[in-house]
Protein backbone atom coordinates (compact mmCIF):
# COMPACT_ATOMS: atom_id res chain seq x y z
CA UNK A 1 -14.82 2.24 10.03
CA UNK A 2 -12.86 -0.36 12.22
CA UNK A 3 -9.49 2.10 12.98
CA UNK A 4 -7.39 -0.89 13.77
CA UNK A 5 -7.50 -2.19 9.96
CA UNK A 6 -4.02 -0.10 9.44
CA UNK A 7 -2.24 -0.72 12.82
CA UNK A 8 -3.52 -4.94 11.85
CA UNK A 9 -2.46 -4.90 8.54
CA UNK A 10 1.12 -2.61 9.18
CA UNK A 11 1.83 -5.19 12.18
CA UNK A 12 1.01 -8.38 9.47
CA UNK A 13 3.16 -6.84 6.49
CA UNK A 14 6.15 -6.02 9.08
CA UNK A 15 6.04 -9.33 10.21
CA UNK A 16 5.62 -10.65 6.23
CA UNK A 17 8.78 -8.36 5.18
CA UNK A 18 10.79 -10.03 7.56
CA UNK A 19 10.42 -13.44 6.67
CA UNK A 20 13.52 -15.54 4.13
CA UNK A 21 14.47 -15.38 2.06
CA UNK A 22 12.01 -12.90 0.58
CA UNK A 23 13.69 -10.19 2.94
CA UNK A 24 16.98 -10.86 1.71
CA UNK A 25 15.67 -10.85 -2.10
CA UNK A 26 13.61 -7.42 -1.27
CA UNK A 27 16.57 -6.05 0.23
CA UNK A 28 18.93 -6.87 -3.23
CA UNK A 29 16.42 -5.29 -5.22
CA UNK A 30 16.04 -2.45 -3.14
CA UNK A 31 19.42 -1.93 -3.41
CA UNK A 32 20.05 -2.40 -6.86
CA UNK A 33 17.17 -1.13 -8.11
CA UNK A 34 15.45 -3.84 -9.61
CA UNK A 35 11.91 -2.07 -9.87
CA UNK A 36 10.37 -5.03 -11.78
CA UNK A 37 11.56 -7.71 -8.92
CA UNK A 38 10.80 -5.54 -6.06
CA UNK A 39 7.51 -5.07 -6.88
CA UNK A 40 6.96 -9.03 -8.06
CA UNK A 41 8.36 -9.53 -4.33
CA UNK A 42 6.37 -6.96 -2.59
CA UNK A 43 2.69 -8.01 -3.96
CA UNK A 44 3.70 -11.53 -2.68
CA UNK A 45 4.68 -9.77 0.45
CA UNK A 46 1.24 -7.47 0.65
CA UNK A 47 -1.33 -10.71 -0.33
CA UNK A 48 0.86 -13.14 2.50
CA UNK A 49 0.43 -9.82 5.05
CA UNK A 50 -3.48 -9.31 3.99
CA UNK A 51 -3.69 -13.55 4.46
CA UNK A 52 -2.35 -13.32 8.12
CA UNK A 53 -5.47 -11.21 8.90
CA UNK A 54 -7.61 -13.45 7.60
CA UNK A 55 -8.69 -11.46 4.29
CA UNK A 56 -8.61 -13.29 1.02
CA UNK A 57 -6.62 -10.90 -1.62
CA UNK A 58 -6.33 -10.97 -5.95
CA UNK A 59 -3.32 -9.65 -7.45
CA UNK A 60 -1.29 -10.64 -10.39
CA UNK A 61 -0.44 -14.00 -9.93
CA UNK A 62 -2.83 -14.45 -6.78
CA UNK A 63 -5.94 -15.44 -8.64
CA UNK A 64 -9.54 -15.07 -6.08
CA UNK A 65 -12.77 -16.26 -6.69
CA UNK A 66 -14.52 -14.96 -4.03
CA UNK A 67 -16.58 -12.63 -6.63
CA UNK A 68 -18.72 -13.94 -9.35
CA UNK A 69 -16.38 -13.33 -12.04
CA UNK A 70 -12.95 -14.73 -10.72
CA UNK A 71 -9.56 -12.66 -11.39
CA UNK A 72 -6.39 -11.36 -10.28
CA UNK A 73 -6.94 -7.72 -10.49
CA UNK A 74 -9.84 -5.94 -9.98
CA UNK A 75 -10.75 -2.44 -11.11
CA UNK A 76 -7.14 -2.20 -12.66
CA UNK A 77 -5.61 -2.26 -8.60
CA UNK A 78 -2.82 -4.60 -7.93
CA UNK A 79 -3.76 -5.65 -4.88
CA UNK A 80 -7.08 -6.29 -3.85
CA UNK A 81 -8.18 -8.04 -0.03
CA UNK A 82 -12.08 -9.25 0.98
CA UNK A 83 -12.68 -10.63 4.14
CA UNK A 84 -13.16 -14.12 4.07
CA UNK A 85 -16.55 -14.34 5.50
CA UNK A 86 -18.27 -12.31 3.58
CA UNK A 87 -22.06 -13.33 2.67
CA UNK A 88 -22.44 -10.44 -0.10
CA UNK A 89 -21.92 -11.72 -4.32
CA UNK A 90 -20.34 -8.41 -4.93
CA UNK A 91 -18.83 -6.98 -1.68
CA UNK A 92 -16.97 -3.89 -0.75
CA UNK A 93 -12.58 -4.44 -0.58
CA UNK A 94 -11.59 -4.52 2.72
CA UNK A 95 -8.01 -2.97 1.30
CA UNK A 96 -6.77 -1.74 -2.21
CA UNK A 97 -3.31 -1.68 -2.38
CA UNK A 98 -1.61 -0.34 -5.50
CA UNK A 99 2.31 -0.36 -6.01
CA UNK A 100 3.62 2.10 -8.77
CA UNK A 101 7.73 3.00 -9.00
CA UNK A 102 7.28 5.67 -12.13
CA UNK A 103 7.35 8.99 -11.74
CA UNK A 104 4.12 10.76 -12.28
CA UNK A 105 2.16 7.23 -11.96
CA UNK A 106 1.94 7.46 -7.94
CA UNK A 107 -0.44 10.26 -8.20
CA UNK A 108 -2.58 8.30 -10.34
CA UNK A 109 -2.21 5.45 -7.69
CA UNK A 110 -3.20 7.59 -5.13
CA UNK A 111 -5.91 8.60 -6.84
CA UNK A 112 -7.31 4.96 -8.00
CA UNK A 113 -7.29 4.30 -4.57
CA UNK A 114 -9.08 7.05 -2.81
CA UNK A 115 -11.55 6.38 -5.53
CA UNK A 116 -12.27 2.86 -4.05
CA UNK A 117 -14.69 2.13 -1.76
CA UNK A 118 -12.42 0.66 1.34
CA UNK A 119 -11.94 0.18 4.61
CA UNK A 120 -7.88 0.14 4.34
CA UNK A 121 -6.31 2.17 1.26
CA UNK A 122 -2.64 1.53 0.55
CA UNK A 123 0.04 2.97 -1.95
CA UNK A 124 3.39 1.91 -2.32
CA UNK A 125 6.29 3.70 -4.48
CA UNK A 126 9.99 2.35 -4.66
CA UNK A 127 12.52 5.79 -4.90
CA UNK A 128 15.90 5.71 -4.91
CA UNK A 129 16.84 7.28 -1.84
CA UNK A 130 15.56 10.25 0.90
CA UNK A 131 15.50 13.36 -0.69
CA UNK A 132 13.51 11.78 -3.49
CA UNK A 133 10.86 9.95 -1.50
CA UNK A 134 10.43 13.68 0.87
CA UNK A 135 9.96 15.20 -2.90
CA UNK A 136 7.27 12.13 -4.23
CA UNK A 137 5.46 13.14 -0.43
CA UNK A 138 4.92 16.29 -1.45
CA UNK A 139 4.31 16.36 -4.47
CA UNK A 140 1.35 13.98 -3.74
CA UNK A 141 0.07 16.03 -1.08
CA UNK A 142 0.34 18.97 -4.05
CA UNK A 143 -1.00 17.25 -6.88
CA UNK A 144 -3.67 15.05 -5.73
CA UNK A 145 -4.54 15.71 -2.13
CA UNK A 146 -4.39 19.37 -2.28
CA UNK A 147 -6.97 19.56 -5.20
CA UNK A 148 -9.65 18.36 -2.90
CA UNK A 149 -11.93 20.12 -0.79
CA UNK A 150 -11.76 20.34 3.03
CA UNK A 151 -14.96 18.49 3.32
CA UNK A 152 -13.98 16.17 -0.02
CA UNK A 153 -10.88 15.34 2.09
CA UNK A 154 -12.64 14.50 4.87
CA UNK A 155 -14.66 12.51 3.58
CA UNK A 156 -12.12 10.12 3.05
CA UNK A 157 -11.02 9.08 6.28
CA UNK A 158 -7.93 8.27 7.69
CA UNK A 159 -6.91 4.67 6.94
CA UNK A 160 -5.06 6.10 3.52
CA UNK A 161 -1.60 5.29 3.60
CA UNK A 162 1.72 5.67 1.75
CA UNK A 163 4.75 3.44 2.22
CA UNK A 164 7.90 4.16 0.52
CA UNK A 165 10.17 2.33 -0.42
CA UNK A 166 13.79 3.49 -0.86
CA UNK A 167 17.48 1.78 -1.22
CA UNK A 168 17.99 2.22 2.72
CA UNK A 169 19.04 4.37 5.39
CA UNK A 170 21.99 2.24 7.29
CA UNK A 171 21.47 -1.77 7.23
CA UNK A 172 18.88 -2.62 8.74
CA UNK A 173 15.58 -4.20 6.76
CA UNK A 174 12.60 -3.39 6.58
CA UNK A 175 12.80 -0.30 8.69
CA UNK A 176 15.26 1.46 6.94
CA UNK A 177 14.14 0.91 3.63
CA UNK A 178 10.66 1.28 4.49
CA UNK A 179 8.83 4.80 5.82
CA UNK A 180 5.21 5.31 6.61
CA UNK A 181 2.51 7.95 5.65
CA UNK A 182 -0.99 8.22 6.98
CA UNK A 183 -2.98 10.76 5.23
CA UNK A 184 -4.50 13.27 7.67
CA UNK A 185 -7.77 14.15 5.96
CA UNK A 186 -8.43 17.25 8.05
CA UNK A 187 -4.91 18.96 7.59
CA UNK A 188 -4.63 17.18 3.80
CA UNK A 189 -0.79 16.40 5.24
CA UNK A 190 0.99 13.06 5.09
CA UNK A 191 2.27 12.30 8.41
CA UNK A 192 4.96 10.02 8.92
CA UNK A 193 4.44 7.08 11.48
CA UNK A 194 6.73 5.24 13.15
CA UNK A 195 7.12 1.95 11.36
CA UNK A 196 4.93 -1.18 11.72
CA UNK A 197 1.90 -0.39 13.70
């Protein structure tokens, strides 16, 4: 596994969440809470960040032909990237990348995506402010990651990654409305990064 595919991809969707006026637009329905626009906004904003790099991604309203059977979603993930010169009919994701705002649903995300096969596995959940997202971060880490062995865990390697999404701490977009986890598969820990690769 290629350990720059997060630190790439983190640098490209920085870059992506920056651009108007979808950063103003992401920002309003941050702040608002407007789950259903925030996530139409933000799989526009993770396909434009996986295009940068050069990958070719499906999601809803992103349709890809690059396997057999052409589609928007595969396997039921929201967001799915291939790199673009691949010479296999059915190849391997390069990234998964589901975004869930319910409750309970993010440790079903999680767990869709650690059952890919991927270099690059991303999930992304919207909560309304701190104390919430620090509860949804453990309560992954307890629900899903915990249940796993230390060798299942390890197994996984490190290029799992959480970003939450929150109403903002201060002004300032993305970074304060944006944090990011990388799932340490030997301690079974999220660890928060600084933002952006």
């Amino acid at each position: 596994m290629v350990a720059s595919y997060s630190s790439d991809w983190l640098s490209s969707l920085g870059n992506a969440l920056k651009q108007t006026p979808t950063a103003e637009c992401l920002r309003a329905a941050a702040i608002t809470g407007n789950l259903r626009e925030w996530t139409r906004l933000l799989t526009a904003v993770v396909v434009s960040s996986c295009e940068v790099l050069g990958w070719r991604a499906a999601a809803r309203g992103h349709k890809l032909n690059v396997l057999p059977q052409s589609g928007q979603e595969y396997l039921g993930i929201d967001v799915m990237a291939f790199a673009s010169d691949t010479t296999a009919t059915w190849p391997f994701p390069l990234a998964a990348f589901e975004l869930e705002n319910q409750g309970e649903r993010a440790a079903y995300s999680l767990w869709k995506v650690i059952c890919v096969q991927a270099e690059l596995r991303v999930v992304f959940a919207y909560r309304k402010d701190w104390d919430h997202v620090q509860e949804l971060v453990q309560s992954l880490k307890r629900e899903v990651v915990d249940g796993y062995s230390i060798v299942q865990r390890q197994s996984l390697g490190d290029e799992i990654l959480l970003v939450t999404g929150s109403r903002g701490e201060g002004e300032t977009f993305p970074n304060g409305f944006f944090k990011i986890w990388r799932l340490n598969s030997n301690t079974g820990s999220f660890e928060r990064l600084a933002n952006w690769g």
